[in-house]
PDB file of N, CA and C in Angstrom:
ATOM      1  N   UNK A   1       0.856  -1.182   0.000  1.00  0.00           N
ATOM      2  CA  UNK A   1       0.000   0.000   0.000  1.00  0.00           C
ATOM      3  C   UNK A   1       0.903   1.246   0.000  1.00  0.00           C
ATOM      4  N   UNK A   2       0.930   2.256  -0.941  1.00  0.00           N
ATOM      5  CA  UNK A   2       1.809   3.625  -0.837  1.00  0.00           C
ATOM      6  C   UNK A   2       1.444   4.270   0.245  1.00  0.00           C
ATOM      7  N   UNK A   3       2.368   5.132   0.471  1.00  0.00           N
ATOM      8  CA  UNK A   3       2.187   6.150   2.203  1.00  0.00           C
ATOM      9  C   UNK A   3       1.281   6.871   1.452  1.00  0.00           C
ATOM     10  N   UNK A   4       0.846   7.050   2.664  1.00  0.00           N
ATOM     11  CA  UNK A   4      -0.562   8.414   2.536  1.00  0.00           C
ATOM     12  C   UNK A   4      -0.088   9.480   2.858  1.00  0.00           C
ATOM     13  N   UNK A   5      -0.443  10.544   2.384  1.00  0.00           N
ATOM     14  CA  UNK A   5      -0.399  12.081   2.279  1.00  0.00           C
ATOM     15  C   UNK A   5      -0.797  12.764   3.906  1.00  0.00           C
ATOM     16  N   UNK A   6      -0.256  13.142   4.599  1.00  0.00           N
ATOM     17  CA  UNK A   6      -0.739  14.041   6.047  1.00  0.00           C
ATOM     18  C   UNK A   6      -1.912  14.731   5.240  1.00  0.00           C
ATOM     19  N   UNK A   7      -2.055  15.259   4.569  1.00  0.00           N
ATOM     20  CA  UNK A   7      -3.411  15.853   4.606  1.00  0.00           C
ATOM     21  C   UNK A   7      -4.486  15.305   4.381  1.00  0.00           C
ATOM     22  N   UNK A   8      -4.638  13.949   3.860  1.00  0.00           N
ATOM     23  CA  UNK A   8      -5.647  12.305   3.575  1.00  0.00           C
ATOM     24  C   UNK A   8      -5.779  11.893   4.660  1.00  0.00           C
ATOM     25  N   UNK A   9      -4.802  11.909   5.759  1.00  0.00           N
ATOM     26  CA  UNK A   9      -4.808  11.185   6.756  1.00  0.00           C
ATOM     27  C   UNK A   9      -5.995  12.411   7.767  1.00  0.00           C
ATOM     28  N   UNK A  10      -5.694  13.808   7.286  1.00  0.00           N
ATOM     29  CA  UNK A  10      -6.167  14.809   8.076  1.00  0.00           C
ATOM     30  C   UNK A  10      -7.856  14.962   7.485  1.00  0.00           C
ATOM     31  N   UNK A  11      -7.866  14.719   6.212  1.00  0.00           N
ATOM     32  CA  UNK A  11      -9.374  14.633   5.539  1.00  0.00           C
ATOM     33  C   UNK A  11      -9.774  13.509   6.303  1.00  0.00           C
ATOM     34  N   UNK A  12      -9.479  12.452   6.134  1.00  0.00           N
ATOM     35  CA  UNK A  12      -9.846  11.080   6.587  1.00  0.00           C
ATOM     36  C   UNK A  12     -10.586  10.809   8.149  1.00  0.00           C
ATOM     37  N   UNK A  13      -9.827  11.742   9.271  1.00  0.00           N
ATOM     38  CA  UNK A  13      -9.709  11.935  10.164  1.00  0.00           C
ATOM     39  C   UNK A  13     -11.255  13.018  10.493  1.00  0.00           C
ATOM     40  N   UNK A  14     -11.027  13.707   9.685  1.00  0.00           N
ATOM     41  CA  UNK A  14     -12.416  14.826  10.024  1.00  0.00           C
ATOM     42  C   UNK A  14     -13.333  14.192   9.484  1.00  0.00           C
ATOM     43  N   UNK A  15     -13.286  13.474   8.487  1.00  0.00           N
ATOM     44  CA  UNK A  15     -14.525  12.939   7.498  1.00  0.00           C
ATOM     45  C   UNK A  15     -15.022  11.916   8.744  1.00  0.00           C
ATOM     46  N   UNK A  16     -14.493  11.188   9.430  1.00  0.00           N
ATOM     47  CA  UNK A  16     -14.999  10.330  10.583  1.00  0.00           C
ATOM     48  C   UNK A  16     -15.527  10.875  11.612  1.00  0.00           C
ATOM     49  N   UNK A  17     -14.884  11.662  11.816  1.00  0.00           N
ATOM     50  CA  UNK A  17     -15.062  12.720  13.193  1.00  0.00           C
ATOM     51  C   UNK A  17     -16.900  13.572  12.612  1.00  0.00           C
ATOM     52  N   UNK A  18     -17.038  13.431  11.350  1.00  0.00           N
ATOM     53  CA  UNK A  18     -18.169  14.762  10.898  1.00  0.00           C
ATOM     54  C   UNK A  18     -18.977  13.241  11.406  1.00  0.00           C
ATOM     55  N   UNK A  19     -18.975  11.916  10.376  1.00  0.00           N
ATOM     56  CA  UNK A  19     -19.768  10.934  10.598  1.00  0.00           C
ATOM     57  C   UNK A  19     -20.280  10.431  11.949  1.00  0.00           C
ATOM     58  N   UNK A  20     -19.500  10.821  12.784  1.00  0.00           N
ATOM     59  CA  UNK A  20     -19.281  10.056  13.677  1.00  0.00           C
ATOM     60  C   UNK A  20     -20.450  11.496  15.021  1.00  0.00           C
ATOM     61  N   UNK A  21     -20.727  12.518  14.082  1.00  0.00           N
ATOM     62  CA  UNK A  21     -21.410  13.050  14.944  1.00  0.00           C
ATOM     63  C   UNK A  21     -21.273  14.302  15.836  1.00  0.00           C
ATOM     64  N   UNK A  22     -19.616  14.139  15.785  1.00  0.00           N
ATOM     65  CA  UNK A  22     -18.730  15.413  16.860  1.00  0.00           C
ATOM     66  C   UNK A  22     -18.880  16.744  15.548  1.00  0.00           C
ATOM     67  N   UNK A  23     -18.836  16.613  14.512  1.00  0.00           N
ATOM     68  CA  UNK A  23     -19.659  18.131  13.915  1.00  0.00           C
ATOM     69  C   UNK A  23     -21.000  17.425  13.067  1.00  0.00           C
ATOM     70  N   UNK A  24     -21.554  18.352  13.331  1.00  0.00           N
ATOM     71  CA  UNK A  24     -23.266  18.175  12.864  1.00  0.00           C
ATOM     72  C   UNK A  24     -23.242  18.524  11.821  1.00  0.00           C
ATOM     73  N   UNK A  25     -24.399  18.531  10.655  1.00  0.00           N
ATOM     74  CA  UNK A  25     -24.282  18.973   9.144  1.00  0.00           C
ATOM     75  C   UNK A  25     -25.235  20.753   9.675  1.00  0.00           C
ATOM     76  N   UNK A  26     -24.101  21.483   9.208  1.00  0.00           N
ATOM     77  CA  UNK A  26     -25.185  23.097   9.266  1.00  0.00           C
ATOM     78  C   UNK A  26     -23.761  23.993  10.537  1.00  0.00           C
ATOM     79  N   UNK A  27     -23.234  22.964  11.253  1.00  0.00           N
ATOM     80  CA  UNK A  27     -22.016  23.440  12.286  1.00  0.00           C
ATOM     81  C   UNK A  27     -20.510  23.798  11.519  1.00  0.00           C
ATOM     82  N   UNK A  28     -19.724  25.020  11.923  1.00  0.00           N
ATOM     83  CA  UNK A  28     -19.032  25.501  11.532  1.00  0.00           C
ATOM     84  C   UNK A  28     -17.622  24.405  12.056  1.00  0.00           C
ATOM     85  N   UNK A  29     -16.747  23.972  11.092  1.00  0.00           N
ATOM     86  CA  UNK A  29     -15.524  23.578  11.385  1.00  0.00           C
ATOM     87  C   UNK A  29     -14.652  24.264  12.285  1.00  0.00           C
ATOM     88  N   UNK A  30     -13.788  23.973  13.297  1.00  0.00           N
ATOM     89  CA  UNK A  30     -12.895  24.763  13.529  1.00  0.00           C
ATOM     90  C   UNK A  30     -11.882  25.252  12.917  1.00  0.00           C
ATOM     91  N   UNK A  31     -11.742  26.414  13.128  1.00  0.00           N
ATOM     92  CA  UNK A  31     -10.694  27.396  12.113  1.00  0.00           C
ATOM     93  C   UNK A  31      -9.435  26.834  11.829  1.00  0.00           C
ATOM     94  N   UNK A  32      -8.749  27.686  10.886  1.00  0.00           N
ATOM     95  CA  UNK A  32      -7.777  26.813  10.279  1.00  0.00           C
ATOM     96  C   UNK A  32      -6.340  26.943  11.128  1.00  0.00           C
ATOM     97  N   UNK A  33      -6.630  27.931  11.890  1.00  0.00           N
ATOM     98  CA  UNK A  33      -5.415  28.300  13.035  1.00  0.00           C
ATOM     99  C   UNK A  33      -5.468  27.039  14.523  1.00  0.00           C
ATOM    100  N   UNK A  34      -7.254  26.398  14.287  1.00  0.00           N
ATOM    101  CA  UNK A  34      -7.075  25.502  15.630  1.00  0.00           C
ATOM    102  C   UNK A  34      -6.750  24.388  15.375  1.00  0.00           C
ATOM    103  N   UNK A  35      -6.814  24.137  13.683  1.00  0.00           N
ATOM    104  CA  UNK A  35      -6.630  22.708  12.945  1.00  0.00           C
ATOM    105  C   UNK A  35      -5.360  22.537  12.914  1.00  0.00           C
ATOM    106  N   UNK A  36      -4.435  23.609  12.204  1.00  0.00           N
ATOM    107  CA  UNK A  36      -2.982  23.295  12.455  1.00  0.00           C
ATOM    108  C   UNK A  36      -2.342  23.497  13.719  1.00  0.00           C
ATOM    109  N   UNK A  37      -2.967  23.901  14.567  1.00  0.00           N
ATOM    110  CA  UNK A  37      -2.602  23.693  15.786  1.00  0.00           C
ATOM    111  C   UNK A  37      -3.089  22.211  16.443  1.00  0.00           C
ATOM    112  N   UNK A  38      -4.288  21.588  16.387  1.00  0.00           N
ATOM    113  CA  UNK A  38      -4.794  19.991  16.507  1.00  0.00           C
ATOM    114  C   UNK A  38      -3.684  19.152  15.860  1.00  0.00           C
ATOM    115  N   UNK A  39      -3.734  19.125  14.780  1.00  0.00           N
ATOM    116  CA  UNK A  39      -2.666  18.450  13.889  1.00  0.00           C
ATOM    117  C   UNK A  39      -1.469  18.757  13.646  1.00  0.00           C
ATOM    118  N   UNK A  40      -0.907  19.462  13.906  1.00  0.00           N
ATOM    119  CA  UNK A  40       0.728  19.994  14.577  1.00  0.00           C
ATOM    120  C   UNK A  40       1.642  19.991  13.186  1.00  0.00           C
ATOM    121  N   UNK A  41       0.350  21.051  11.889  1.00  0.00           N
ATOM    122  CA  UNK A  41       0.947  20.753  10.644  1.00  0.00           C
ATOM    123  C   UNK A  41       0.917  22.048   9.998  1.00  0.00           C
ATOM    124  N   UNK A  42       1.256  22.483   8.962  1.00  0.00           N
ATOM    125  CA  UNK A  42       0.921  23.935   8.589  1.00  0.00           C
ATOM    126  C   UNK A  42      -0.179  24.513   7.851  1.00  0.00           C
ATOM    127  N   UNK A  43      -0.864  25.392   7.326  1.00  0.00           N
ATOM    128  CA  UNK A  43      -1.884  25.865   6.859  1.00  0.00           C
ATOM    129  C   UNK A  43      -2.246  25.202   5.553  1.00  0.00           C
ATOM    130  N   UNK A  44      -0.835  24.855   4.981  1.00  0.00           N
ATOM    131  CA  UNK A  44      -1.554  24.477   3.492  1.00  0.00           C
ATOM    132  C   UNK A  44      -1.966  23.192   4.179  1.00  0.00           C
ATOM    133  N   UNK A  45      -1.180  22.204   4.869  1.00  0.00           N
ATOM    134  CA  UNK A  45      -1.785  21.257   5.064  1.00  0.00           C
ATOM    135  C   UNK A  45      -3.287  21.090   5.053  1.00  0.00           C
ATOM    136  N   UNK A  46      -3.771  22.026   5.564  1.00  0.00           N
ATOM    137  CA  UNK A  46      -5.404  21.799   6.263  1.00  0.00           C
ATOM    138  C   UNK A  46      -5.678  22.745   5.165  1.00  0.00           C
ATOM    139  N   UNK A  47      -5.660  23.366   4.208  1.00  0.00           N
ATOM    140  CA  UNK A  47      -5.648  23.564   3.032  1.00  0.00           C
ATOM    141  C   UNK A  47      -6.060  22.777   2.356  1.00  0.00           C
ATOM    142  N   UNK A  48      -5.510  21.564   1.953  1.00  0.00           N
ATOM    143  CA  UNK A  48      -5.355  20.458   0.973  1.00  0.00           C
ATOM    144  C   UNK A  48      -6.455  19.599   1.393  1.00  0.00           C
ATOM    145  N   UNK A  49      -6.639  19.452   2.689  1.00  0.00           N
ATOM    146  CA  UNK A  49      -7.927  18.592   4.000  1.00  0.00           C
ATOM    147  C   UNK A  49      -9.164  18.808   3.285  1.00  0.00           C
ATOM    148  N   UNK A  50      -9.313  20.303   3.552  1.00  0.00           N
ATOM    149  CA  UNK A  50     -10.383  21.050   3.173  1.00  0.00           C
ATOM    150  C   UNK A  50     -10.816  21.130   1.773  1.00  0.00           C
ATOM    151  N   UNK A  51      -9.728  20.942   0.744  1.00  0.00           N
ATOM    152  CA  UNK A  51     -10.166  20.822  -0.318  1.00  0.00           C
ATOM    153  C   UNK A  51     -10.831  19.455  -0.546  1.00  0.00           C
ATOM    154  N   UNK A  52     -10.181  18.267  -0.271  1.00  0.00           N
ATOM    155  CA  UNK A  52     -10.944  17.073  -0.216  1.00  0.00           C
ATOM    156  C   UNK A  52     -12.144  17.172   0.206  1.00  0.00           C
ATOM    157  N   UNK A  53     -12.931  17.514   1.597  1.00  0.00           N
ATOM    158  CA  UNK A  53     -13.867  17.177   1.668  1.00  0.00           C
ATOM    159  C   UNK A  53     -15.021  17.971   1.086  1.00  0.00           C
ATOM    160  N   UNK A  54     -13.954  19.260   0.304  1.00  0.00           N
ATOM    161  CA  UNK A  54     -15.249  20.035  -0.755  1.00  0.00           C
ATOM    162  C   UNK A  54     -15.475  19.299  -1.864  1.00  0.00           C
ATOM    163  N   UNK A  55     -14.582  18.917  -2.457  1.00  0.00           N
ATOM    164  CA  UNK A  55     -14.700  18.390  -3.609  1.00  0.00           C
ATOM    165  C   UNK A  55     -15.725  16.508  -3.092  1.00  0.00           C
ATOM    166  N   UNK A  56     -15.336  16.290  -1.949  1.00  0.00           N
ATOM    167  CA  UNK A  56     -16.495  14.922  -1.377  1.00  0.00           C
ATOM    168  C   UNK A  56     -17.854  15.809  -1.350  1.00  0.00           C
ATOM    169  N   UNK A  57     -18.216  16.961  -0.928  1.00  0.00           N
ATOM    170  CA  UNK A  57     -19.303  17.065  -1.088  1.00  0.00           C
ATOM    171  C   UNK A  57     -19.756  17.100   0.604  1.00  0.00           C
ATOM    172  N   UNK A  58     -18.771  17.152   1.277  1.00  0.00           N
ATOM    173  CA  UNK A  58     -19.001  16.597   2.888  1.00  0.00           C
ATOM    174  C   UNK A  58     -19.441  18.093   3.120  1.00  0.00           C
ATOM    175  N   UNK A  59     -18.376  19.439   3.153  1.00  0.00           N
ATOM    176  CA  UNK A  59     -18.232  20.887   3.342  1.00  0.00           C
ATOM    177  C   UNK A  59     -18.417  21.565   2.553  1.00  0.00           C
ATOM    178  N   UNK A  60     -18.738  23.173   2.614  1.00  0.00           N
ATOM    179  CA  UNK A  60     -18.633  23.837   2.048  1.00  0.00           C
ATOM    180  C   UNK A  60     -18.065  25.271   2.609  1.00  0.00           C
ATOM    181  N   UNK A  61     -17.626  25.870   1.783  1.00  0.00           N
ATOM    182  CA  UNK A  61     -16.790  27.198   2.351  1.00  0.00           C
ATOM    183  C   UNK A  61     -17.556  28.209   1.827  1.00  0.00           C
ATOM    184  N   UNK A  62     -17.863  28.996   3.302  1.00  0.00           N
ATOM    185  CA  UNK A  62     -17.894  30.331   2.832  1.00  0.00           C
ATOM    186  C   UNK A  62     -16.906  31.545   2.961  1.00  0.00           C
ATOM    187  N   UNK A  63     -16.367  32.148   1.934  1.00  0.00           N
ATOM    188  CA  UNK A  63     -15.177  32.900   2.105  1.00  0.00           C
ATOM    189  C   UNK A  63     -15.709  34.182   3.404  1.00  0.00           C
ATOM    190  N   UNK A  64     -14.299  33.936   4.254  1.00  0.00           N
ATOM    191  CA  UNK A  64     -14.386  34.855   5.197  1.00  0.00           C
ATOM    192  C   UNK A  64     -15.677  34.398   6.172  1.00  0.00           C
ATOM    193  N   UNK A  65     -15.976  33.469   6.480  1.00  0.00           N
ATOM    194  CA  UNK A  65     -16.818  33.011   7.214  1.00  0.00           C
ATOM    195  C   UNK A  65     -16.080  31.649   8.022  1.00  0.00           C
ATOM    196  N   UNK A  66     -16.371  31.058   7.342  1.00  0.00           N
ATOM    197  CA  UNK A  66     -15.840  29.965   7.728  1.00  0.00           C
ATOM    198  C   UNK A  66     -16.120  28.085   6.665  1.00  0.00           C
ATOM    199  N   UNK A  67     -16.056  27.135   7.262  1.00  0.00           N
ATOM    200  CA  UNK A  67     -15.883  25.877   6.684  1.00  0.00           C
ATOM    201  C   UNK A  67     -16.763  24.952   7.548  1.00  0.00           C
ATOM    202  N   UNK A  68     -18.110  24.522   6.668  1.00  0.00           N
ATOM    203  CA  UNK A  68     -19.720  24.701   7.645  1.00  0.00           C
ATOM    204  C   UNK A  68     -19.840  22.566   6.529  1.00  0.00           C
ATOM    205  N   UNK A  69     -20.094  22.334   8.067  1.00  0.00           N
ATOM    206  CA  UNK A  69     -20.406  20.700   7.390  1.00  0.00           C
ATOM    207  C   UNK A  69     -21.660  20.857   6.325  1.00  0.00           C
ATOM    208  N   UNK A  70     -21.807  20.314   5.279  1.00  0.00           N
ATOM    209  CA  UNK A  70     -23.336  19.955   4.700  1.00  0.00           C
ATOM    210  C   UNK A  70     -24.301  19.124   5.289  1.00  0.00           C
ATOM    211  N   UNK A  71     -25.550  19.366   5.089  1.00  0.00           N
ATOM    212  CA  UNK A  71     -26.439  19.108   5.386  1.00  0.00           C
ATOM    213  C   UNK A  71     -26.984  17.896   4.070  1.00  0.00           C
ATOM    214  N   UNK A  72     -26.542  16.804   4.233  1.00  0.00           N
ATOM    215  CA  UNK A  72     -26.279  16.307   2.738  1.00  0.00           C
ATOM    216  C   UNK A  72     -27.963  14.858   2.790  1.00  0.00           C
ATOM    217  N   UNK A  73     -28.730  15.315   3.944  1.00  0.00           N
ATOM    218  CA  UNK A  73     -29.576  14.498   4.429  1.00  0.00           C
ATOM    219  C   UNK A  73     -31.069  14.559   3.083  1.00  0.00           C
ATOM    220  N   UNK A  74     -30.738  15.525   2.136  1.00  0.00           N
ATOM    221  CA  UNK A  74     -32.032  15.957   1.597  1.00  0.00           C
ATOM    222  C   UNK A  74     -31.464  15.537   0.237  1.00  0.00           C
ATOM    223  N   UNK A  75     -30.421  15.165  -0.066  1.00  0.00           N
ATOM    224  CA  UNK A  75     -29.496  14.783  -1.269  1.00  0.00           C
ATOM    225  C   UNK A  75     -29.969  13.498  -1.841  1.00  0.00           C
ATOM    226  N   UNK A  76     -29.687  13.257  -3.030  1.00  0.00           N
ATOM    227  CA  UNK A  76     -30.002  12.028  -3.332  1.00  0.00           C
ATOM    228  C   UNK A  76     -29.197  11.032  -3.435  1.00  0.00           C
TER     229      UNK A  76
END
């Protein structure tokens, strides 16, 4: 199996953590200053996180707001 990427491991990690209930769909992520501080990695890192789970469809960003789970319950 190839090594995984710190920031897969960091998507991977929140994507369980959203499932799992500890953020709700409609609840704001914690900021990107408490993430690289959680994960003891730098900004792009949680950069790269965040792009994964937009492009999954999990988050969405609002600029200058913040990084808000979806509500993906009404989806098909």
């Amino acid at each position: 199996m190839p090594p995984r990427y710190r920031y897969e491991e960091i998507a991977d990690d929140l994507q369980k953590r959203i499932e799992a209930g500890e953020f709700r769909p409609g609840s704001r992520l914690p900021s990107r200053r408490e993430l690289t501080a959680h994960y003891d990695v730098t900004t792009p890192v949680i950069d790269r996180a965040m792009q994964i789970l937009r492009v999954k469809g999990i988050t969405e960003t609002l600029a200058g707001v913040g990084v808000y789970v979806r509500d993906t319950s009404g989806d098909s």
